[in-house]
C-alpha atoms as a PDB file:
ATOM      1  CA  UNK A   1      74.120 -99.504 -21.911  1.00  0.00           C
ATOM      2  CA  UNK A   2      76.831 -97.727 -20.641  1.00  0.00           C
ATOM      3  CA  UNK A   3      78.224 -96.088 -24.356  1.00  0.00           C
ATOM      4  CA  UNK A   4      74.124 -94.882 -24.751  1.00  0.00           C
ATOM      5  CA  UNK A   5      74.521 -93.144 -21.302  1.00  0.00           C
ATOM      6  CA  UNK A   6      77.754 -91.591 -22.474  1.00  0.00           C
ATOM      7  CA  UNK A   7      76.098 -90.597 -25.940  1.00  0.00           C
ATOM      8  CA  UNK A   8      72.271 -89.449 -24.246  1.00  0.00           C
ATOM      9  CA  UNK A   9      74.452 -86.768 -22.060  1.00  0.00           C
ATOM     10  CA  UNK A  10      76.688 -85.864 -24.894  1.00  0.00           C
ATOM     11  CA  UNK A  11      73.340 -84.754 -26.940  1.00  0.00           C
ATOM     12  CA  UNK A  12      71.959 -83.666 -23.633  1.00  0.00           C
ATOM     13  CA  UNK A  13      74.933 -81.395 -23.358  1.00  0.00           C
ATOM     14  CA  UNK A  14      75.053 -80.055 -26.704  1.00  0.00           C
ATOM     15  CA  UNK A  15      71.404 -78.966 -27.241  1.00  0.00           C
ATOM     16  CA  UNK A  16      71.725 -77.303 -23.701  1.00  0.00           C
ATOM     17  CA  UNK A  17      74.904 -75.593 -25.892  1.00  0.00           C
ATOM     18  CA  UNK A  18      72.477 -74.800 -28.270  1.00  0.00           C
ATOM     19  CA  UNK A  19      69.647 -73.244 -26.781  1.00  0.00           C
ATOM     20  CA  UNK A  20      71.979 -71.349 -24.371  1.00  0.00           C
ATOM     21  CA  UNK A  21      73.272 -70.055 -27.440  1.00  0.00           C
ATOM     22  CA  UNK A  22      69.933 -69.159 -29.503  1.00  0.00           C
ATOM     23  CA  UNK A  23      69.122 -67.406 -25.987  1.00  0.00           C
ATOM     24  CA  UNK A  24      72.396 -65.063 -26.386  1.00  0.00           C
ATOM     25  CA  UNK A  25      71.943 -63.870 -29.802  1.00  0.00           C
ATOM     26  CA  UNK A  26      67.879 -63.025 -29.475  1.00  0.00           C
ATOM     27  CA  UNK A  27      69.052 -61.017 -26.765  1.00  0.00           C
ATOM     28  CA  UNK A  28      66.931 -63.784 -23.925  1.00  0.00           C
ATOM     29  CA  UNK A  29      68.347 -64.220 -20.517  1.00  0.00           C
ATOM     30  CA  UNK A  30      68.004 -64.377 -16.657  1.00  0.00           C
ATOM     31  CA  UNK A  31      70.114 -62.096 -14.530  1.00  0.00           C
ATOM     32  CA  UNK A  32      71.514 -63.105 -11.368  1.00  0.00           C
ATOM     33  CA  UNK A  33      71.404 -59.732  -9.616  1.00  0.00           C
ATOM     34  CA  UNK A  34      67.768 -58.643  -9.338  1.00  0.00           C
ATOM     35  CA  UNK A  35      66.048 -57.466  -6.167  1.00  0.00           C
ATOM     36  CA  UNK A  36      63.286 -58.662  -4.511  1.00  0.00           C
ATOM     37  CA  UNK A  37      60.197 -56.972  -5.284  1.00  0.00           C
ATOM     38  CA  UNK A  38      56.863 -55.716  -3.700  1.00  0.00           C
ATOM     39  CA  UNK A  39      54.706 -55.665  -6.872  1.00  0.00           C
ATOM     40  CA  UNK A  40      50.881 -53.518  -6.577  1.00  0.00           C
ATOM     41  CA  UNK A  41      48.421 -54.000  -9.270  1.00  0.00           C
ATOM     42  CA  UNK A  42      44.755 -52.871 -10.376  1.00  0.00           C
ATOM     43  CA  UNK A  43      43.032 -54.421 -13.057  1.00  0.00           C
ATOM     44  CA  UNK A  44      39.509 -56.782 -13.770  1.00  0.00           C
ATOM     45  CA  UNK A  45      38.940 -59.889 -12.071  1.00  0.00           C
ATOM     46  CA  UNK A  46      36.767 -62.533 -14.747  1.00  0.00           C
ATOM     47  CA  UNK A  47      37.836 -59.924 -17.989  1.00  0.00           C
ATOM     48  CA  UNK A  48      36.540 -62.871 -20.752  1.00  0.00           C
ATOM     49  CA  UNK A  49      33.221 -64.041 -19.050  1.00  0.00           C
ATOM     50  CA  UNK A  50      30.123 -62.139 -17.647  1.00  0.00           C
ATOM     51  CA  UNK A  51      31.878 -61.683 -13.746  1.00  0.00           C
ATOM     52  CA  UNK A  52      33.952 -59.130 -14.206  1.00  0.00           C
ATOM     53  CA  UNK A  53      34.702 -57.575 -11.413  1.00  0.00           C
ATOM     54  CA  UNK A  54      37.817 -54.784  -9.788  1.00  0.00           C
ATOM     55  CA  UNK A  55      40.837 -56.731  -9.419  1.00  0.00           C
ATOM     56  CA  UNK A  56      43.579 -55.612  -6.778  1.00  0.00           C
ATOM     57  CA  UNK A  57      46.837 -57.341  -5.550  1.00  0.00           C
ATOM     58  CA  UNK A  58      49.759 -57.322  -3.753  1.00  0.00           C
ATOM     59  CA  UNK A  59      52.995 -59.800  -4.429  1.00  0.00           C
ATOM     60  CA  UNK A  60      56.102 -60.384  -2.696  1.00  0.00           C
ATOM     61  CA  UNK A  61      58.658 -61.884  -5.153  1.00  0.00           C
ATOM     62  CA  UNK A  62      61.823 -62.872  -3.503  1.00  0.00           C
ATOM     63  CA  UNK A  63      65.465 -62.244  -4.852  1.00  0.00           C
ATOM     64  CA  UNK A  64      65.961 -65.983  -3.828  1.00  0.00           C
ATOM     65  CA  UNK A  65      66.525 -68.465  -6.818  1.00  0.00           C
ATOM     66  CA  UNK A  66      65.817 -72.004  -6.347  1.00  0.00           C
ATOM     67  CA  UNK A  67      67.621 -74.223  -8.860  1.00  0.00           C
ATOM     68  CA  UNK A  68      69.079 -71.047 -10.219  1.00  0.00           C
ATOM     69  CA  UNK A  69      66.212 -69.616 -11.780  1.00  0.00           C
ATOM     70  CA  UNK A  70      63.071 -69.913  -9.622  1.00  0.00           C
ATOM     71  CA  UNK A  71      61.977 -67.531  -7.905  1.00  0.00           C
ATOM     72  CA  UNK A  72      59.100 -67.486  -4.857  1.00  0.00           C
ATOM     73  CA  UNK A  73      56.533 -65.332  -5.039  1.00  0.00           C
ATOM     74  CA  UNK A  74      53.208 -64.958  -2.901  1.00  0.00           C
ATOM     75  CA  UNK A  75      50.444 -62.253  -2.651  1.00  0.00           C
ATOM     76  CA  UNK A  76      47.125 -61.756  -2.217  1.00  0.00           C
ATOM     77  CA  UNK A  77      44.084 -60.437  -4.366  1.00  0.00           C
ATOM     78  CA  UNK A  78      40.994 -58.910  -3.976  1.00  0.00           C
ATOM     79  CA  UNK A  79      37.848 -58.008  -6.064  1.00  0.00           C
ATOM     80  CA  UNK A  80      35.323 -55.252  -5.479  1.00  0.00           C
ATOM     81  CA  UNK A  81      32.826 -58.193  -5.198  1.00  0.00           C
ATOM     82  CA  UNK A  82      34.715 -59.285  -1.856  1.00  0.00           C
ATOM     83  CA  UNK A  83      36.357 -61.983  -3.277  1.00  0.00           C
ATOM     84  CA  UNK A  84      39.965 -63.003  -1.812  1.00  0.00           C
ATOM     85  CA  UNK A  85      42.849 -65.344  -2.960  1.00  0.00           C
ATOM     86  CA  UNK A  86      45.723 -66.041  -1.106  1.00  0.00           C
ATOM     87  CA  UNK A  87      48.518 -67.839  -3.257  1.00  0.00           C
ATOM     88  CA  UNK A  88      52.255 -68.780  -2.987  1.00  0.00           C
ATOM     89  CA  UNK A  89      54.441 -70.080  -6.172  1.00  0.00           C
ATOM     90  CA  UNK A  90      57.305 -69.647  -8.162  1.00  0.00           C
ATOM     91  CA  UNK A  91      58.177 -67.524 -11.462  1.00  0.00           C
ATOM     92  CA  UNK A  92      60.978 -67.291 -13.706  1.00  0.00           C
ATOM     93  CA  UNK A  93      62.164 -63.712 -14.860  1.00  0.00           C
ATOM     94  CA  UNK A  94      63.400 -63.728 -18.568  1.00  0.00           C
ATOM     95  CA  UNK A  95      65.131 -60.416 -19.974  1.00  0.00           C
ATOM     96  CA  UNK A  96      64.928 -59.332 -23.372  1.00  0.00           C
ATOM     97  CA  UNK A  97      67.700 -57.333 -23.678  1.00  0.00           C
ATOM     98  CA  UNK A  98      68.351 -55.041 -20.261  1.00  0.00           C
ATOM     99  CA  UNK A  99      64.751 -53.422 -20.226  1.00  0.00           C
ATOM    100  CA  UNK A 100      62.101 -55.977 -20.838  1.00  0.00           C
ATOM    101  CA  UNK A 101      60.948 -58.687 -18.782  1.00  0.00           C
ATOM    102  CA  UNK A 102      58.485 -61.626 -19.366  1.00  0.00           C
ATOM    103  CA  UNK A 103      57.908 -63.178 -15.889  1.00  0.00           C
ATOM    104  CA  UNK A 104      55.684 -66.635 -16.535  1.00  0.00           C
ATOM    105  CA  UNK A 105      54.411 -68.386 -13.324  1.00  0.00           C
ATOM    106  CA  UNK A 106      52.423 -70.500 -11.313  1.00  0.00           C
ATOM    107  CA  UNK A 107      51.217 -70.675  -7.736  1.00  0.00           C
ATOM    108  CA  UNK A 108      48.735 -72.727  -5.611  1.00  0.00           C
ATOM    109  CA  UNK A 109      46.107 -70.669  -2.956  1.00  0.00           C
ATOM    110  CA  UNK A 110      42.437 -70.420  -1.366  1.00  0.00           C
ATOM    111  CA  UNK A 111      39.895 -68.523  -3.017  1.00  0.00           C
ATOM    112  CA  UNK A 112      36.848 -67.373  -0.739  1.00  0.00           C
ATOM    113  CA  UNK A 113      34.356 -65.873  -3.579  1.00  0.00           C
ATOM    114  CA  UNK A 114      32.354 -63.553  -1.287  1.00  0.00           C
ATOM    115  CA  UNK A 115      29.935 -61.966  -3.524  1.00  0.00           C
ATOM    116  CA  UNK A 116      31.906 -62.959  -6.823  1.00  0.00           C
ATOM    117  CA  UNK A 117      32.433 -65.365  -9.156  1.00  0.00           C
ATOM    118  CA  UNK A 118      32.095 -69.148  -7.917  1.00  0.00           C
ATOM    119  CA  UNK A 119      35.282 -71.232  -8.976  1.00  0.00           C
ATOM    120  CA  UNK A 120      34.083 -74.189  -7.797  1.00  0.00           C
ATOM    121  CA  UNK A 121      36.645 -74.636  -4.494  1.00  0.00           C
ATOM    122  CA  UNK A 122      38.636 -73.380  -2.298  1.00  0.00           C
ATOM    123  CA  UNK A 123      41.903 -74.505  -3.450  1.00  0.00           C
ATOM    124  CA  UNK A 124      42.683 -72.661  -6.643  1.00  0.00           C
ATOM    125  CA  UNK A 125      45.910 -72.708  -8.549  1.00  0.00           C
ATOM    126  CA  UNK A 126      47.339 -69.304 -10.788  1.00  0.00           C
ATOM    127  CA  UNK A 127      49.408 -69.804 -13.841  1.00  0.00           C
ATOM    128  CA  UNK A 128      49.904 -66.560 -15.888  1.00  0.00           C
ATOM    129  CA  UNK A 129      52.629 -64.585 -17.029  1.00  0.00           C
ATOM    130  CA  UNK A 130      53.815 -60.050 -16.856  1.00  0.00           C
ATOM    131  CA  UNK A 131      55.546 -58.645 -19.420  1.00  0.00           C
ATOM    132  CA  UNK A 132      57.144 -55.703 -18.285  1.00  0.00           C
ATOM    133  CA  UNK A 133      59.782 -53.058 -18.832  1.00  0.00           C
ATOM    134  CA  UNK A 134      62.400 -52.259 -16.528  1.00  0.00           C
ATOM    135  CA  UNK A 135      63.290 -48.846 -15.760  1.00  0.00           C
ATOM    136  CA  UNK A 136      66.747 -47.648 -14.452  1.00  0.00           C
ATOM    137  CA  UNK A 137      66.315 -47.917 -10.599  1.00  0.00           C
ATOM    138  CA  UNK A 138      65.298 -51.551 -11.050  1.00  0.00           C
ATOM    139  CA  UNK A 139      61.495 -50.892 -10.913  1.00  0.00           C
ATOM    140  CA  UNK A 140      59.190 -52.297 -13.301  1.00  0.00           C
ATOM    141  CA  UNK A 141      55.708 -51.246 -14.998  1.00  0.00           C
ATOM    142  CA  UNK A 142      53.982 -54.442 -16.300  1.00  0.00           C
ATOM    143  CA  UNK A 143      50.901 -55.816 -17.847  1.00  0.00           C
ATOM    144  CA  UNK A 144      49.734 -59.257 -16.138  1.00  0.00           C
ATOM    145  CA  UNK A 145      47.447 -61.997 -17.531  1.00  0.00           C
ATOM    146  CA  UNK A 146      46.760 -65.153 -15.284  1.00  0.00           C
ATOM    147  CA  UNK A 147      44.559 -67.400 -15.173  1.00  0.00           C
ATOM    148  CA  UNK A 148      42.997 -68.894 -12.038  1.00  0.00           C
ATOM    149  CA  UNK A 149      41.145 -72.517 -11.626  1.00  0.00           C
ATOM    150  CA  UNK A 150      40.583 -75.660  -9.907  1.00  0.00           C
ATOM    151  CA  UNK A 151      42.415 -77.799 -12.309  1.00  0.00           C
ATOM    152  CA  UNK A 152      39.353 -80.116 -12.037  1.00  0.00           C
ATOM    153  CA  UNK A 153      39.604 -81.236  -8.101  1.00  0.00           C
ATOM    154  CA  UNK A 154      35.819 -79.949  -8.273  1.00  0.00           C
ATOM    155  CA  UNK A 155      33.330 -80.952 -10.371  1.00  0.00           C
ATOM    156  CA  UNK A 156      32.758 -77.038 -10.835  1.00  0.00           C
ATOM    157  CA  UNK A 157      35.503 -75.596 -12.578  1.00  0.00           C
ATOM    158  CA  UNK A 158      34.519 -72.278 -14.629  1.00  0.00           C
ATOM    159  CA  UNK A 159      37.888 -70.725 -14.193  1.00  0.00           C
ATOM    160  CA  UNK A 160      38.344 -67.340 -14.406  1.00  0.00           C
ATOM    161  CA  UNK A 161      41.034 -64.984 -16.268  1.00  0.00           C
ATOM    162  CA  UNK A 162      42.564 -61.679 -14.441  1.00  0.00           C
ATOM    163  CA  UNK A 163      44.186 -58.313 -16.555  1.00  0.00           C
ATOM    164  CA  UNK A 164      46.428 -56.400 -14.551  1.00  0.00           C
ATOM    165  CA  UNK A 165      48.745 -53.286 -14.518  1.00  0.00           C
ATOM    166  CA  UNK A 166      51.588 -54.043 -11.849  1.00  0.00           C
ATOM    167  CA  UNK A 167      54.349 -51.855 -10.896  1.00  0.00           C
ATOM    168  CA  UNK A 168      57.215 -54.014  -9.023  1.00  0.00           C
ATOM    169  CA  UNK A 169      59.346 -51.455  -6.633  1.00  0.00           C
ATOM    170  CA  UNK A 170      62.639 -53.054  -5.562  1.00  0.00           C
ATOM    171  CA  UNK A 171      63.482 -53.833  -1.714  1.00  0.00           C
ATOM    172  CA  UNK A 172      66.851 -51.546  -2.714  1.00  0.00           C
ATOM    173  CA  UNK A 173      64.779 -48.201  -3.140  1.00  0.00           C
ATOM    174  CA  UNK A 174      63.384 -48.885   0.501  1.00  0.00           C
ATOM    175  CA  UNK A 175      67.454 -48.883   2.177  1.00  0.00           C
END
């Protein structure tokens, strides 16, 4: 038992090698020096059914990593059909190369529809992902696609998919 302990971490260690590796020579990465960021974005709320609506939002992503790599966000949304969701979560910044940045996530909030699109309950949870580039001072001009639903703790659960420009400014240009 004990020799497949030492052998499962010795694998364990060298495929973490590897991939750490493969990351370095395509160029992937996470940095450990990034700002926090207040992030603004306009896009359509419901863009692959027949809601659509205005989409706007505001984020807060923190400079704080948990585990080394996750990072909190929260924000809040609105449509032009009154519709508001409050969320918190976590995403993960990857660079490719020093400019671009894919930024998947995930976050947990409460949807009130107002005039919009009914998702079936109040408690909704976001998973998407931004790809963005990163200019010079930091800040960042993205395209966001997330998807927002009940994960089936309602017996409604039409889900609903947002398209977003966001542009990320960087706590340091406010000092």
């Amino acid at each position: 038992m004990f020799a497949a302990a030492i052998v499962a971490a010795g694998l364990g260690g060298l495929v973490a090698s590897a991939e750490s590796r493969a990351a370095e020579v395509m160029g992937i990465g996470l940095q450990s020096d990034d700002p926090g960021f207040i992030s603004l974005g306009v896009g359509g709320f419901d863009v692959l059914h027949n809601e659509t609506a205005g989409e706007f939002r505001a984020e807060y992503r923190s400079d704080y990593k948990l585990l080394g790599f996750l990072k909190p966000i929260g924000g809040m949304m609105a449509t032009t059909d009154r519709a508001f969701y409050g969320f918190g979560g976590f995403g993960i910044d990857l660079y490719f190369g020093s400019r671009w940045v894919l930024m998947p996530n995930a976050a947990v909030g409460f949807y009130e529809r107002g005039d919009g699109k009914d998702l079936g309950s109040t408690i909704e949870f976001r998973t998407g992902a931004e790809f963005a580039y990163r200019f010079d001072d930091r800040s960042r001009l993205g395209l966001a696609f997330n998807h927002i639903s009940n994960a089936g703790i309602d017996k409604r659960n039409p889900g609903e998919e947002s398209l977003v420009l966001v542009y990320s400014i960087p706590f340091s240009l406010f000092k």
